[in-house]
Protein backbone atom coordinates (compact mmCIF):
# COMPACT_ATOMS: atom_id res chain seq x y z
CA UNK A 1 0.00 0.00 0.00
CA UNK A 2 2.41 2.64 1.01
CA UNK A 3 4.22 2.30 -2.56
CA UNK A 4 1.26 2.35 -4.36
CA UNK A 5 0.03 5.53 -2.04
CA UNK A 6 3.83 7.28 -2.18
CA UNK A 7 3.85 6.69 -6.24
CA UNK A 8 0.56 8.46 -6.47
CA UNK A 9 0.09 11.27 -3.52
CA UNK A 10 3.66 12.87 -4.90
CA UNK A 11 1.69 13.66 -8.51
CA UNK A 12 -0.29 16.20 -6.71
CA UNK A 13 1.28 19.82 -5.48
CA UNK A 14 2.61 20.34 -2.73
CA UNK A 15 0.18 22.48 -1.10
CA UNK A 16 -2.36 19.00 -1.86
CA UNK A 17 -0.71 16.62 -0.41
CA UNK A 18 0.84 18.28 3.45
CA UNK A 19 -1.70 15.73 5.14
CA UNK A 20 -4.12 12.83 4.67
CA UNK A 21 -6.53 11.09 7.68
CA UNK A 22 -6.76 7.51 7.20
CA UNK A 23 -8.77 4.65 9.50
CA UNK A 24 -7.04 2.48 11.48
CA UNK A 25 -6.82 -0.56 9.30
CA UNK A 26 -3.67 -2.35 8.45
CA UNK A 27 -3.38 -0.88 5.14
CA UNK A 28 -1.07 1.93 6.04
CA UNK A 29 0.68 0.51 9.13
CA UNK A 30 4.17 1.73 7.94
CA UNK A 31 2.92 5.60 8.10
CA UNK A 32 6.07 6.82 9.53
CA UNK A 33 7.71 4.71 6.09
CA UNK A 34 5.29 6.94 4.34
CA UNK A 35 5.71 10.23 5.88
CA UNK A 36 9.37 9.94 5.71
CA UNK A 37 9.46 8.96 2.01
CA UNK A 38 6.81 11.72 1.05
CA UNK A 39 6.74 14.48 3.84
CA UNK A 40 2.76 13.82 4.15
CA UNK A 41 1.99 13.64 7.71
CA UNK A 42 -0.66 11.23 8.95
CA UNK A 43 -3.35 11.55 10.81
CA UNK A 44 -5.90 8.52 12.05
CA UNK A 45 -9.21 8.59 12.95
CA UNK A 46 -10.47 7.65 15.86
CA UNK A 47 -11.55 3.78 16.16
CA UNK A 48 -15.29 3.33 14.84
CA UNK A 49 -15.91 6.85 14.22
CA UNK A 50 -16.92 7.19 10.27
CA UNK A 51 -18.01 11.02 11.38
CA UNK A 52 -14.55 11.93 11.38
CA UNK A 53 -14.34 10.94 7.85
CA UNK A 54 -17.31 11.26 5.66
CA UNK A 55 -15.82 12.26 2.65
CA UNK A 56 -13.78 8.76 3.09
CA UNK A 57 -16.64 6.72 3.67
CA UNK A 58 -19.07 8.11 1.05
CA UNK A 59 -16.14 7.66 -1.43
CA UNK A 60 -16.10 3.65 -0.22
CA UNK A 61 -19.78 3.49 -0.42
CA UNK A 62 -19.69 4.50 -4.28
CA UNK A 63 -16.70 1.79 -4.59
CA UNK A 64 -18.54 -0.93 -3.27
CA UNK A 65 -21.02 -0.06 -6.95
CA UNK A 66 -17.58 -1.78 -8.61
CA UNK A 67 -15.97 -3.86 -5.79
CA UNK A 68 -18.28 -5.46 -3.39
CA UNK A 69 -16.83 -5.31 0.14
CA UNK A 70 -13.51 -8.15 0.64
CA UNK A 71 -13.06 -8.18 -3.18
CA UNK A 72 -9.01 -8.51 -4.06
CA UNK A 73 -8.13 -5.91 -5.91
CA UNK A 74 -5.17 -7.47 -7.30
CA UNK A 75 -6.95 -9.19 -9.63
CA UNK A 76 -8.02 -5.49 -11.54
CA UNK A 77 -5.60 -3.85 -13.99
CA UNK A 78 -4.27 -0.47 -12.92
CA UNK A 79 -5.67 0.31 -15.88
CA UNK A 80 -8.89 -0.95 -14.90
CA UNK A 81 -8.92 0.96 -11.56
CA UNK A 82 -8.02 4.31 -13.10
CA UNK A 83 -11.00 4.23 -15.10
CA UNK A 84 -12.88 3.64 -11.95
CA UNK A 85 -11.53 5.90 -10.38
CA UNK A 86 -11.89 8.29 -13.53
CA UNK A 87 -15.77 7.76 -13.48
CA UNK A 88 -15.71 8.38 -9.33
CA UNK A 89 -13.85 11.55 -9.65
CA UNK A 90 -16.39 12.69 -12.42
CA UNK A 91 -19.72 11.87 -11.10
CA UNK A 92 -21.20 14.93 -9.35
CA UNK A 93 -21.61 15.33 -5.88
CA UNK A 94 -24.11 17.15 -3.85
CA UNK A 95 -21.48 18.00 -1.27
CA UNK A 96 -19.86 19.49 -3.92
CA UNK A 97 -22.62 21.69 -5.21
CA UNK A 98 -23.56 19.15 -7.64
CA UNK A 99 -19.40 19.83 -9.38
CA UNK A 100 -17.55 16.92 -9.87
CA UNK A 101 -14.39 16.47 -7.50
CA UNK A 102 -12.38 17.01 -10.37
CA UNK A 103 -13.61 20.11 -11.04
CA UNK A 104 -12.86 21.46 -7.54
CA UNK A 105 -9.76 19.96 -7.86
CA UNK A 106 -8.96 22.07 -10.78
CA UNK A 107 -10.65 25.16 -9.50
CA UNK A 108 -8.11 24.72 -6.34
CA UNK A 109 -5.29 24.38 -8.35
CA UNK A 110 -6.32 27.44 -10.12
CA UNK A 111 -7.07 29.44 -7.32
CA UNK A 112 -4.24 32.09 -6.88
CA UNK A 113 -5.05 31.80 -3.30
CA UNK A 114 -4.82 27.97 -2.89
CA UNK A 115 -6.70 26.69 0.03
CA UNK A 116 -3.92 24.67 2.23
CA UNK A 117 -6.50 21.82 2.20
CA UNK A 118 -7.71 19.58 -0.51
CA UNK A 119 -11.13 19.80 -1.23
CA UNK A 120 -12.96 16.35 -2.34
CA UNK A 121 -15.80 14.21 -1.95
């Protein structure tokens, strides 16, 4: 996971990518690996509290549409989950003002007074 994670979270700015909030699931055990290699700090959410993440968990809810809950995802080609995720980052949201959360991606990277916080759903 953290390779996967590093490979992709240093694409993004700078500004997008000072911190990220993850569960406590084993997926990202070596965060200090991952802070180190990427200067992202790491935050974790407290233990059964999906509050403290809602963009997080509405994000798995629309994943489960493509990959029911325990499906291996090793058996998907990257190319396969780009388009997924593609589609996901297209689909409007209502948290979003019905925009897309790769439109307010763009329209934060546009900004000239970039918010110090990604901005997704």
């Amino acid at each position: 996971m953290n390779t996967a994670l590093t490979a992709s979270i240093t694409t993004l700015p700078q500004q997008l990518r000072k911190t990220i909030t993850w569960d406590r699931g084993k997926e990202l055990s070596a965060h200090a690996a991952f802070t180190l290699a990427t200067g992202t700090k790491v935050y974790s959410a407290d233990p059964h509290s999906p509050w403290q993440r809602p963009t997080n968990e509405n994000n798995n809810g629309l994943s489960r549409q493509y990959f029911p809950k325990g499906t291996d995802l090793s058996r998907w080609s990257a190319t396969d989950l780009e388009a997924i995720a593609h589609t996901l980052n297209n689909r409007p949201r209502k948290s979003l003002n019905w925009k897309t959360p790769a439109e307010v991606l763009n329209e934060q990277l546009q900004s000239p007074e970039q918010a110090s916080v990604a901005t997704t759903s």
